[in-house]
N, C-alpha and C. Protein backbone atom coordinates (compact mmCIF):
# COMPACT_ATOMS: atom_id res chain seq x y z
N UNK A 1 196.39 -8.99 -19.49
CA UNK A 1 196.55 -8.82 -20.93
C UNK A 1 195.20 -9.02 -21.63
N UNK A 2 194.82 -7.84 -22.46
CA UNK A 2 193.64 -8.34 -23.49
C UNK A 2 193.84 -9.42 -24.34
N UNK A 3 192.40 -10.09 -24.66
CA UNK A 3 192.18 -10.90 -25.47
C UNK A 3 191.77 -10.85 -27.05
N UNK A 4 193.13 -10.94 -27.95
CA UNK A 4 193.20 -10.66 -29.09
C UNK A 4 191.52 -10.81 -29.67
N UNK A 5 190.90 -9.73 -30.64
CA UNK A 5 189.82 -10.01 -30.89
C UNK A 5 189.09 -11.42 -31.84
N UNK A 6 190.43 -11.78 -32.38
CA UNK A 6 190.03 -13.23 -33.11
C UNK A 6 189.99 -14.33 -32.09
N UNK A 7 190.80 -14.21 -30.97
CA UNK A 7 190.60 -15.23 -30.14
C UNK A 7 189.21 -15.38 -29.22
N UNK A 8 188.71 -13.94 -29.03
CA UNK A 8 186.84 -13.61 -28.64
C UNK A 8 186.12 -14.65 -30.06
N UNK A 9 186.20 -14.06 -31.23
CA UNK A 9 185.13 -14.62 -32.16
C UNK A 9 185.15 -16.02 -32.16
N UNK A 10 186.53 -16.54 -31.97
CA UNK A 10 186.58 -18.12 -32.81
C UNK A 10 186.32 -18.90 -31.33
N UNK A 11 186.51 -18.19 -30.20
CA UNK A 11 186.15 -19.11 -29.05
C UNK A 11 184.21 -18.64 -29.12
N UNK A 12 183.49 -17.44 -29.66
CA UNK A 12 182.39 -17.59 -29.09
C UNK A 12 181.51 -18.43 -30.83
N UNK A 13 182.44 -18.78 -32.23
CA UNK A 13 181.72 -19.31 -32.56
C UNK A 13 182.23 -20.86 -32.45
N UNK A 14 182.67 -21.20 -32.08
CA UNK A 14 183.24 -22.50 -31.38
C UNK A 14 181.90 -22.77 -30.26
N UNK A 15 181.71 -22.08 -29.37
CA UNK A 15 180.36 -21.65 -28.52
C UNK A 15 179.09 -22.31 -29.14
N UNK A 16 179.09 -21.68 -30.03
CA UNK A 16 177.59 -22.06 -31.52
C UNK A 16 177.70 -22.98 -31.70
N UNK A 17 178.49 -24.06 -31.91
CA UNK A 17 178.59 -25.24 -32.34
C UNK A 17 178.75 -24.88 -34.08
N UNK A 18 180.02 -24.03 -34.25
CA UNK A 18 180.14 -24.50 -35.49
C UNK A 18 181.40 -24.94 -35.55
N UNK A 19 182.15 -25.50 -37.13
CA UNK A 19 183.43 -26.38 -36.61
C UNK A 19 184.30 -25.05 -37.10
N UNK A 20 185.19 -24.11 -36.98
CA UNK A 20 185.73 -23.14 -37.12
C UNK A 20 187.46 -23.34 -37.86
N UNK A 21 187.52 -22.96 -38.55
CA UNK A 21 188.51 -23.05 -39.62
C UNK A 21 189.26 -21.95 -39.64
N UNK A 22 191.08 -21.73 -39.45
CA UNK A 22 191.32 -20.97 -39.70
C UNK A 22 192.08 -20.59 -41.03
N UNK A 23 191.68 -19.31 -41.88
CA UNK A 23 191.85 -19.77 -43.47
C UNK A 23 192.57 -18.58 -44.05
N UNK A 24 193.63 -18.62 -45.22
CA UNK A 24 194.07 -17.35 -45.61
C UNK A 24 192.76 -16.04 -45.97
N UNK A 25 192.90 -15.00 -46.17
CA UNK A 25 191.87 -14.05 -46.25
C UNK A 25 191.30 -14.56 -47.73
N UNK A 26 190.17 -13.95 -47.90
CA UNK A 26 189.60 -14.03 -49.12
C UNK A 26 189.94 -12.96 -49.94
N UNK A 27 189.99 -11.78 -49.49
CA UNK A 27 190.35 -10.28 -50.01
C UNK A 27 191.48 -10.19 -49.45
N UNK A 28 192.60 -8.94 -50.42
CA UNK A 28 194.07 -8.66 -49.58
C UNK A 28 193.27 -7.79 -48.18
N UNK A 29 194.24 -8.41 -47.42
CA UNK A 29 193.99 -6.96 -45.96
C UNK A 29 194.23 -5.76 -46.48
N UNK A 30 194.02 -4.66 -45.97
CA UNK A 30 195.01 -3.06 -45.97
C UNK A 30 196.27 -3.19 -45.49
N UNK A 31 197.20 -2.33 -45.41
CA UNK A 31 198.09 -2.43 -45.59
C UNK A 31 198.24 -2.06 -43.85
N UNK A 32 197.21 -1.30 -42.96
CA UNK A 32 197.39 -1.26 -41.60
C UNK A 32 197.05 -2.59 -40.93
N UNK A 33 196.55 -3.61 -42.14
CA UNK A 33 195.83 -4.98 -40.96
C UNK A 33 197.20 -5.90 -41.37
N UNK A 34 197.62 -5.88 -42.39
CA UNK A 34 198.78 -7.16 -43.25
C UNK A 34 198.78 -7.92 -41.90
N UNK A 35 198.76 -7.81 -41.33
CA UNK A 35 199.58 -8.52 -40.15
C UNK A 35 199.23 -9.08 -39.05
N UNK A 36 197.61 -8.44 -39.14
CA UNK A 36 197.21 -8.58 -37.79
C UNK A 36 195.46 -8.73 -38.40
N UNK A 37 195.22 -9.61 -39.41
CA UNK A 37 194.04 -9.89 -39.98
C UNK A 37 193.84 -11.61 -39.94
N UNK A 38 193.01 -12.18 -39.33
CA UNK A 38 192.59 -13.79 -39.25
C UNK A 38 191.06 -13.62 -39.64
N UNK A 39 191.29 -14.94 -40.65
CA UNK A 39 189.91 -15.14 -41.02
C UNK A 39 189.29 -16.20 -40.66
N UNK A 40 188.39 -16.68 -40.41
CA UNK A 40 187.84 -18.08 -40.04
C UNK A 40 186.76 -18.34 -41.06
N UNK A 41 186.13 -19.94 -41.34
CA UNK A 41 185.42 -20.29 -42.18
C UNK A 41 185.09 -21.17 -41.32
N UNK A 42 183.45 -21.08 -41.81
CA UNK A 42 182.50 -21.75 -40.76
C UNK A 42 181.90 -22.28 -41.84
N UNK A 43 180.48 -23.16 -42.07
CA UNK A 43 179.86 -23.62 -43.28
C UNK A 43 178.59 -23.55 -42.23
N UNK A 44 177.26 -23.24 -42.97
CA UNK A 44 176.00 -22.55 -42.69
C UNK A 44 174.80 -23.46 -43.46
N UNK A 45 173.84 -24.24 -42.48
CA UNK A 45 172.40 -24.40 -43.23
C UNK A 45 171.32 -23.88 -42.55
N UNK A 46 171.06 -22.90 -43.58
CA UNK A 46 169.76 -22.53 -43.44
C UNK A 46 168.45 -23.05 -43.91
N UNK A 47 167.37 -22.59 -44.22
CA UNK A 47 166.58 -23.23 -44.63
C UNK A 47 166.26 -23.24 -45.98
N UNK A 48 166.94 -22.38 -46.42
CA UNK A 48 166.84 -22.50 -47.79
C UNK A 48 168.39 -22.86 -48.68
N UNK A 49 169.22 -23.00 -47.80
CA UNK A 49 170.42 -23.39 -48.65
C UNK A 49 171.66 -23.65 -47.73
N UNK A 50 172.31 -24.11 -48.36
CA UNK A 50 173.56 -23.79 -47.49
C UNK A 50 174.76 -23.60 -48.21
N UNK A 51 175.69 -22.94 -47.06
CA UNK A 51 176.82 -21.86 -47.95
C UNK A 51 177.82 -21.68 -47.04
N UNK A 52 179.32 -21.16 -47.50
CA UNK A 52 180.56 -21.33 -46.48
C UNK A 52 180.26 -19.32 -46.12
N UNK A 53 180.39 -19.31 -45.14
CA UNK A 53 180.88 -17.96 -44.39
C UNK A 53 182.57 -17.90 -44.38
N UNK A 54 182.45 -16.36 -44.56
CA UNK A 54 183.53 -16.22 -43.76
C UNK A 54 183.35 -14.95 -42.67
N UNK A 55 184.49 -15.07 -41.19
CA UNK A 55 184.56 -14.51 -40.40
C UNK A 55 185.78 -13.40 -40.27
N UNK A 56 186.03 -12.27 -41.26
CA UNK A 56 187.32 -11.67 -40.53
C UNK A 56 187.69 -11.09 -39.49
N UNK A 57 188.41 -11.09 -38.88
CA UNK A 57 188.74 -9.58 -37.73
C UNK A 57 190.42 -9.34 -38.16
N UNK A 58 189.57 -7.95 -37.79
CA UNK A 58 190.64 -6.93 -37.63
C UNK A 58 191.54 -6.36 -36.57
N UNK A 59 192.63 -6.76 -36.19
CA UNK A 59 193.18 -7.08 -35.02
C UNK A 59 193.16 -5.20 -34.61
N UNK A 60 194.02 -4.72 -35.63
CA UNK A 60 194.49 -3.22 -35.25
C UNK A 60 193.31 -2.42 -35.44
N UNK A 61 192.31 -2.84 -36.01
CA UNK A 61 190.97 -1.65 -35.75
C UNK A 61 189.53 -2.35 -35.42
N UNK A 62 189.96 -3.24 -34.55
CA UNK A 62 188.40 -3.57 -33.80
C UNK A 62 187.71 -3.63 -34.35
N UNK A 63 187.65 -4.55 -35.56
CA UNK A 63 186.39 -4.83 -36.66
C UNK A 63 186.11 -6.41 -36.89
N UNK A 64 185.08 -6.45 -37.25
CA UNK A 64 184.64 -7.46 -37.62
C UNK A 64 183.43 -7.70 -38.64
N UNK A 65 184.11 -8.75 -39.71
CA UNK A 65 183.57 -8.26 -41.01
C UNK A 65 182.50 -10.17 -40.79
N UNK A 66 181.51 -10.35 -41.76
CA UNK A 66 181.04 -11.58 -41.46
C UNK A 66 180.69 -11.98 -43.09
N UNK A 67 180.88 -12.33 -44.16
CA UNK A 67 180.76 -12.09 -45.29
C UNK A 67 179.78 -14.15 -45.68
N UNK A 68 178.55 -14.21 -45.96
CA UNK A 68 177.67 -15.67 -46.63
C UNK A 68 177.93 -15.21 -47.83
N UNK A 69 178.61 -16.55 -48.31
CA UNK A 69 178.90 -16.17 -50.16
C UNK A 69 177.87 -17.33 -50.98
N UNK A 70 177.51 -17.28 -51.56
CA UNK A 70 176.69 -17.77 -52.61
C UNK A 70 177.59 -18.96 -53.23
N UNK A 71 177.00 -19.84 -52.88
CA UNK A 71 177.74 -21.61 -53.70
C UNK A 71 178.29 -21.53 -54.92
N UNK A 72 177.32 -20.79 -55.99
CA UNK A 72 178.17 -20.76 -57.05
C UNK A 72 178.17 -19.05 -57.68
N UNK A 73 179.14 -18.97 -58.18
CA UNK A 73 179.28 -17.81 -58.90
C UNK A 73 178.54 -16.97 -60.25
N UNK A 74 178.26 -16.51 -60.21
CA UNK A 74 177.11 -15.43 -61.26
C UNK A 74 177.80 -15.63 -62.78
N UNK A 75 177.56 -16.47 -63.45
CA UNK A 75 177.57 -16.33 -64.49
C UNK A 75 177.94 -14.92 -65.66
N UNK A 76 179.10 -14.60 -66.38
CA UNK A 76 179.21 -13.28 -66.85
C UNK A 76 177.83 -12.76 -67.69
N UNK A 77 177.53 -13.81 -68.51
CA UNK A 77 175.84 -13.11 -69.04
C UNK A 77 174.54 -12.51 -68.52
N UNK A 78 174.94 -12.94 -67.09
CA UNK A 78 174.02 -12.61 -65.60
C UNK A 78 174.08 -11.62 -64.87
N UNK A 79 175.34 -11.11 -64.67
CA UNK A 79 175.95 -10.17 -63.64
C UNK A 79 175.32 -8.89 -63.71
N UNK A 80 174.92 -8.01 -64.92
CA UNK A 80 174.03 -6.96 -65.11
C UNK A 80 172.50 -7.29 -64.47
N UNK A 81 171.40 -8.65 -64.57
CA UNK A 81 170.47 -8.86 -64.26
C UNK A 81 170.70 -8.98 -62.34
N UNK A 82 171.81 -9.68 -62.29
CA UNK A 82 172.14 -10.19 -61.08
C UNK A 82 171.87 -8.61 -59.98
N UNK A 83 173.17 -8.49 -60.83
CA UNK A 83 173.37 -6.39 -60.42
C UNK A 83 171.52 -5.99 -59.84
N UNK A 84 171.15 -6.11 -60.89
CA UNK A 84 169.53 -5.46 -60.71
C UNK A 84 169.00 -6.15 -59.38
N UNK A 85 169.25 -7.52 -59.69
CA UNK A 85 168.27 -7.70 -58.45
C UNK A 85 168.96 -7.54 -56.73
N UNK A 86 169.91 -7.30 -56.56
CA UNK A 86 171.15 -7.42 -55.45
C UNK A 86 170.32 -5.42 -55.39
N UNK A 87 170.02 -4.88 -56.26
CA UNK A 87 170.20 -3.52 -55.64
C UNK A 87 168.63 -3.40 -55.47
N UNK A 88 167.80 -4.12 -55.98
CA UNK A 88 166.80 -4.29 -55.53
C UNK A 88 166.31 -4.74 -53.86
N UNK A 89 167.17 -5.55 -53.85
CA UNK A 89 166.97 -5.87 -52.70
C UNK A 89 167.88 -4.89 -51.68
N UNK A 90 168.67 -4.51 -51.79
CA UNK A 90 169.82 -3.85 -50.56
C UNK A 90 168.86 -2.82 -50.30
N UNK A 91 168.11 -2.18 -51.76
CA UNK A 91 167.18 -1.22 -50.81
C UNK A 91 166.40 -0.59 -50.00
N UNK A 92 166.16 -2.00 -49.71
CA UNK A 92 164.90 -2.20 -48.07
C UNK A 92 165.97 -2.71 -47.04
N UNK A 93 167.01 -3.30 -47.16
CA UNK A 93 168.02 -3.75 -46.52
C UNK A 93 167.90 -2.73 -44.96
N UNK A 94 168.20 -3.54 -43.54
CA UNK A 94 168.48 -2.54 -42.18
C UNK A 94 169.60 -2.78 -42.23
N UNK A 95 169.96 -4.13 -41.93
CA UNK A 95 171.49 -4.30 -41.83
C UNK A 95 172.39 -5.24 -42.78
N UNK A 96 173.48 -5.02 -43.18
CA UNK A 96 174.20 -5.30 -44.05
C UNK A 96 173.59 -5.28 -45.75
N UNK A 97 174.32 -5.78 -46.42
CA UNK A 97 174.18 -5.41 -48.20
C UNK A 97 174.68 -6.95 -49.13
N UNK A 98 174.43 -6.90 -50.05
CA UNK A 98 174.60 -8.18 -51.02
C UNK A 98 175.45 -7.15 -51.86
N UNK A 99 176.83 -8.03 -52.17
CA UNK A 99 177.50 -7.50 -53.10
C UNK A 99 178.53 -8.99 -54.35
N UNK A 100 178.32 -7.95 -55.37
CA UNK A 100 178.80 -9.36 -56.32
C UNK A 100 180.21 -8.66 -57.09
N UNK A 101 180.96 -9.53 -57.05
CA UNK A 101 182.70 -9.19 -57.78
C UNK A 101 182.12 -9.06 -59.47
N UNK A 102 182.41 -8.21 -60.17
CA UNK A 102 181.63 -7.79 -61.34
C UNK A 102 183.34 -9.05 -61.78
N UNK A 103 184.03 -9.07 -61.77
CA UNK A 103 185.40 -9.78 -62.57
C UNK A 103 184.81 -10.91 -62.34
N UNK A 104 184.64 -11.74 -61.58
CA UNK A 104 184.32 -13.49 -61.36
C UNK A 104 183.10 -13.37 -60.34
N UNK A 105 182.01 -13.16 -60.59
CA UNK A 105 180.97 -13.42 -60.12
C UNK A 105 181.04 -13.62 -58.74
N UNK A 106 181.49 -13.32 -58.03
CA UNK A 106 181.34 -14.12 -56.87
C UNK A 106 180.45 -12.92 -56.01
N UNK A 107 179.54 -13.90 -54.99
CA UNK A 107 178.30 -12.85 -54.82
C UNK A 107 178.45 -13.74 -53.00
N UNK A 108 177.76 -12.62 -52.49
CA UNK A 108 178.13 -12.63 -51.11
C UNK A 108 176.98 -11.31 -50.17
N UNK A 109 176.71 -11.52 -48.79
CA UNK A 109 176.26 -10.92 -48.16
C UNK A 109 177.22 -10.40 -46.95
N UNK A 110 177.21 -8.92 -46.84
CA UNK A 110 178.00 -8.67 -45.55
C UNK A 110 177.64 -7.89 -44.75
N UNK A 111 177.87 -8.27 -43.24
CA UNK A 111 177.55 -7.60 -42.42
C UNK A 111 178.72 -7.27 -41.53
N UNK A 112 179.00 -6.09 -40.64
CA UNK A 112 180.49 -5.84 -40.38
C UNK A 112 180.08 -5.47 -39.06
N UNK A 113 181.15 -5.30 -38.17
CA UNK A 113 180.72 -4.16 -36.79
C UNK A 113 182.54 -3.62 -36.58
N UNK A 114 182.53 -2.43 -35.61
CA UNK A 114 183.39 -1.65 -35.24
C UNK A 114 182.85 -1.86 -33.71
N UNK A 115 184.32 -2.62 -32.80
CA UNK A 115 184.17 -2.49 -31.89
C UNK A 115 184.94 -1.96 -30.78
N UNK A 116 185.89 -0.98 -31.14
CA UNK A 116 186.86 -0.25 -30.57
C UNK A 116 186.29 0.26 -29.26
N UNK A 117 187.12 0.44 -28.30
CA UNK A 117 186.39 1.08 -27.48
C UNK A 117 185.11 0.43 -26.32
N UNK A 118 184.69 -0.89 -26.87
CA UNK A 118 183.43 -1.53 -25.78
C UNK A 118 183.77 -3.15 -25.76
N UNK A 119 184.32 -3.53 -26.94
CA UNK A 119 185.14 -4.77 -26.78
C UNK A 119 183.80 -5.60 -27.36
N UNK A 120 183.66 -7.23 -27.46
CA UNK A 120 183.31 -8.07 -28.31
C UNK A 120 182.76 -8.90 -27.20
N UNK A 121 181.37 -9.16 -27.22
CA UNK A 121 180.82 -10.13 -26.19
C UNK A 121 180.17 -11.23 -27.45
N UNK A 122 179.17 -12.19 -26.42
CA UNK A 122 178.40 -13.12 -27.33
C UNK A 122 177.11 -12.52 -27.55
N UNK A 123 176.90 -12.10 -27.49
CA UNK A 123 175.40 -11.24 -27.46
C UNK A 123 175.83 -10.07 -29.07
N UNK A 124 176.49 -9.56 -28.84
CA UNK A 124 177.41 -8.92 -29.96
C UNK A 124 177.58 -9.31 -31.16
N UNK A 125 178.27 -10.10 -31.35
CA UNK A 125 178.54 -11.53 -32.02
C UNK A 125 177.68 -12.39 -32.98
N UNK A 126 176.72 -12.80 -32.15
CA UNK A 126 175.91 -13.54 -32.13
C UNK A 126 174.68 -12.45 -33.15
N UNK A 127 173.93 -11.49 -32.75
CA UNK A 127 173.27 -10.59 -33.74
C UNK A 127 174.26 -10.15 -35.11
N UNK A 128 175.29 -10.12 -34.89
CA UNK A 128 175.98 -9.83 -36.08
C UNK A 128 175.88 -11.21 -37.29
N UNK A 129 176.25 -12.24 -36.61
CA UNK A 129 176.61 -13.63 -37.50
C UNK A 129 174.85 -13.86 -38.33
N UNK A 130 174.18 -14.04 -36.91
CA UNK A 130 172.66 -14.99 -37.04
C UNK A 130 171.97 -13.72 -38.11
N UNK A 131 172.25 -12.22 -37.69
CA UNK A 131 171.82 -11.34 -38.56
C UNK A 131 171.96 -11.22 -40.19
N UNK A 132 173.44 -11.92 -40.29
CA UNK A 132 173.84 -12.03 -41.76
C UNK A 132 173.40 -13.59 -41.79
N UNK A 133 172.93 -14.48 -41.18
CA UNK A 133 172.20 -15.95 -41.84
C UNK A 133 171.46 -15.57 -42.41
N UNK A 134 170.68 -14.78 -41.35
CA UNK A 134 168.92 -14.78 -41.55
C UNK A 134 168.56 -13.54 -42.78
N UNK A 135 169.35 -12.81 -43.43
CA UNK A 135 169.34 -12.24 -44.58
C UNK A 135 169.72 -13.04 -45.96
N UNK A 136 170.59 -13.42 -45.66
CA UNK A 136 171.26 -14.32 -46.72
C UNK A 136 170.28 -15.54 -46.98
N UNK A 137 170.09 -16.30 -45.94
CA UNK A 137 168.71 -17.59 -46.07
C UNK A 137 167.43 -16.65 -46.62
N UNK A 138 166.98 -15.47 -46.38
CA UNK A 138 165.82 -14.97 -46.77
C UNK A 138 165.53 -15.05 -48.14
N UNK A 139 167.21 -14.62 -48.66
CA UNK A 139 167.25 -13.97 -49.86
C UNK A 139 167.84 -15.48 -50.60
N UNK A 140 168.13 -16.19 -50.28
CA UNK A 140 168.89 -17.36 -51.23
C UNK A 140 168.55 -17.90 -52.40
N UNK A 141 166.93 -18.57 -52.20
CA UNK A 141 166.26 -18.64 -53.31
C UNK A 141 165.86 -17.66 -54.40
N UNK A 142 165.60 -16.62 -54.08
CA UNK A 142 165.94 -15.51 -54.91
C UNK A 142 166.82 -15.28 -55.09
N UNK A 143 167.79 -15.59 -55.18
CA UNK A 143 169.19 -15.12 -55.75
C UNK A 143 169.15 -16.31 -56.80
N UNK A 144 168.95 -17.20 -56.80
CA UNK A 144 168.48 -18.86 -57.60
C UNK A 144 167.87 -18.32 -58.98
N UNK A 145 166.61 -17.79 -58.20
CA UNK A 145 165.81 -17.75 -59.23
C UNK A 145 166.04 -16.57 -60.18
N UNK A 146 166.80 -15.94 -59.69
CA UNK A 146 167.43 -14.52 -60.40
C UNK A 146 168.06 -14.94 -61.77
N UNK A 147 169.05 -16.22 -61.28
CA UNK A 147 169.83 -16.96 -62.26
C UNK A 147 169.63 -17.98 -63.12
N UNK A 148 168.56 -18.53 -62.86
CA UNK A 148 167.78 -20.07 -63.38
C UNK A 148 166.96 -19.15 -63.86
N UNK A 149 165.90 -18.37 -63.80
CA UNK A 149 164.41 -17.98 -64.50
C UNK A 149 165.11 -16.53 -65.48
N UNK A 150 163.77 -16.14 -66.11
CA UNK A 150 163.97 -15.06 -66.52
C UNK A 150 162.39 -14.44 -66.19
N UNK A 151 162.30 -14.64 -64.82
CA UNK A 151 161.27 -14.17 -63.69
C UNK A 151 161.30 -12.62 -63.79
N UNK A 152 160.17 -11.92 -63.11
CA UNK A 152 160.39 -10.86 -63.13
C UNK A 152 161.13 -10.18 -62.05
N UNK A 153 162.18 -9.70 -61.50
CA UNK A 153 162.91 -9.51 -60.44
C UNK A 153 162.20 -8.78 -58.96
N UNK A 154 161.02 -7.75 -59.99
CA UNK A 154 160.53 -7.30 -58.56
C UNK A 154 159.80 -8.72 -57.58
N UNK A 155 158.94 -9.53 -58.72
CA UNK A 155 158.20 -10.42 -58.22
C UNK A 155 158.80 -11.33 -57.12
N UNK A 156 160.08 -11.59 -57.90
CA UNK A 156 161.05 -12.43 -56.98
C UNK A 156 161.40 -11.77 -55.43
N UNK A 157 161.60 -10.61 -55.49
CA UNK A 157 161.81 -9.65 -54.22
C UNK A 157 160.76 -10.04 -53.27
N UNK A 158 159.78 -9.93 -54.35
CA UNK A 158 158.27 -9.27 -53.43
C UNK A 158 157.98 -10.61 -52.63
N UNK A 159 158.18 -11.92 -53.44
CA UNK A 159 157.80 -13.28 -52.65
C UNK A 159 158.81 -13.53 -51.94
N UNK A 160 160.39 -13.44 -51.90
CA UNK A 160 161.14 -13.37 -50.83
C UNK A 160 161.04 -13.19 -49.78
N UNK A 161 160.43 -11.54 -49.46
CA UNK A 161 160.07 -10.63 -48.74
C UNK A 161 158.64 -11.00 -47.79
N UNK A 162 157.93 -11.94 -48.84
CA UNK A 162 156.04 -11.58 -48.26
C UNK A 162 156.49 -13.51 -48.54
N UNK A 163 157.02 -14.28 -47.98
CA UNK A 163 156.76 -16.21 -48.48
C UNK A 163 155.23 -16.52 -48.21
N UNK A 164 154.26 -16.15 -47.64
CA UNK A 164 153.33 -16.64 -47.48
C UNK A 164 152.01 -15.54 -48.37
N UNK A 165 152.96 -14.66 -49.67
CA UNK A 165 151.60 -14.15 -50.30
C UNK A 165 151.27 -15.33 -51.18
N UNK A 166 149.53 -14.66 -51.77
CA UNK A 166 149.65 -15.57 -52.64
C UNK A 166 150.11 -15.53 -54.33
N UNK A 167 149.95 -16.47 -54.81
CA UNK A 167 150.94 -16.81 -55.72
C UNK A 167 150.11 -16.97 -56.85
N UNK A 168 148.88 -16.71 -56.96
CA UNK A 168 147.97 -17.10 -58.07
C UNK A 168 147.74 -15.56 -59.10
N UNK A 169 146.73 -15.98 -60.17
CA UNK A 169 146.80 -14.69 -61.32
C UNK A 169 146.21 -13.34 -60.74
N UNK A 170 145.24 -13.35 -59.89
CA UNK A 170 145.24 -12.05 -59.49
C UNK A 170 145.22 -12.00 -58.22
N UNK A 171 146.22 -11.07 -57.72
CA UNK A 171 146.77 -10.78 -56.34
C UNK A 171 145.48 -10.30 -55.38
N UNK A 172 144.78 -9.55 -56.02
CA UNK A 172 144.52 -8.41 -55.63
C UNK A 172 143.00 -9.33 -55.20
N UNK A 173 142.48 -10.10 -56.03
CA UNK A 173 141.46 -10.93 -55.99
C UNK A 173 141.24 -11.86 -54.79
N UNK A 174 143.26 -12.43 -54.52
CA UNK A 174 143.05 -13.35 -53.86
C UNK A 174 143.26 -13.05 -52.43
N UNK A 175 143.43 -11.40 -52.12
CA UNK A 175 143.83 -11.44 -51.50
C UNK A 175 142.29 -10.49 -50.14
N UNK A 176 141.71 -10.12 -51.12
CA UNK A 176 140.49 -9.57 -51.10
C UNK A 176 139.43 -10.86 -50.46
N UNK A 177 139.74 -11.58 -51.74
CA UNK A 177 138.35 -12.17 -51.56
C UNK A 177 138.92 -13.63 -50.81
């Protein structure tokens, strides 16, 4: 008998050493998963923050969704600036996207896979999860400062992106000379 695909994820992040939670969905399922959708909640520190994940799978279509949500929620006076900088960034994005609930702020990174057909190892798994940390930790403080400053958004990208440029009045000076 195969091994239901939630019982692969939660035994290989059990593996990781994280403490694994099993939790109602965050979003309704479709109406082909109602039934056959488990989510797990793990909690994540990175180096720049820390934040609850969640893990879904999709029993009837071999998916697996991995969603880092942001501690607190986007403010409604924010959500247009927020907007800007989330599409700023998705645009250099390889894998997965930052997306924010325009109704209640809630802002989140996701990364998904389809594994029908080759089945779910740790190697698999493992680039999927650590792939959506290591985006989400990149981007965390900038997502901060998106909401606390009235910074300029590319700038915020650009030091996200480059942490070790420098940071003084002329770039171009300091980077030259």
């Amino acid at each position: 008998m195969t091994q239901l695909l939630s019982d692969t994820v939660e035994t290989l992040l059990a593996e990781e050493g994280f403490k694994v939670d099993r939790v109602k969905p965050i979003v309704p399922a479709t109406a082909l998963d109602e039934d056959n959708t488990v989510t797990f909640r793990i909690f994540v520190k990175g180096h720049k923050g820390e934040w609850p994940c969640m893990v879904r799978c999709f029993e009837n279509t071999s998916r697996v969704l991995v969603y880092s949500l942001y501690p607190d929620q986007v403010p409604d006076h924010l959500r247009s600036r927020i907007s800007e900088l989330i599409c700023r960034i998705n645009y250099g994005l390889i894998l997965g996207n930052f997306e924010m609930d325009w109704d209640d702020g809630e802002l989140r990174y996701k990364t998904s896979i389809d594994v029908e057909g080759f089945g779910l190892n740790s190697t698999i798994l493992r680039n999927l999860v650590y792939g959506n940390f290591h985006s989400f930790d990149l981007y965390f403080h900038a997502l901060a400062l998106g909401m606390d400053t009235e910074r300029d958004l590319d700038m915020i990208v650009m030091e996200a992106e480059n942490p070790d440029m420098p940071k003084g009045f002329d770039l171009v000076d300091e980077i030259v000379h």
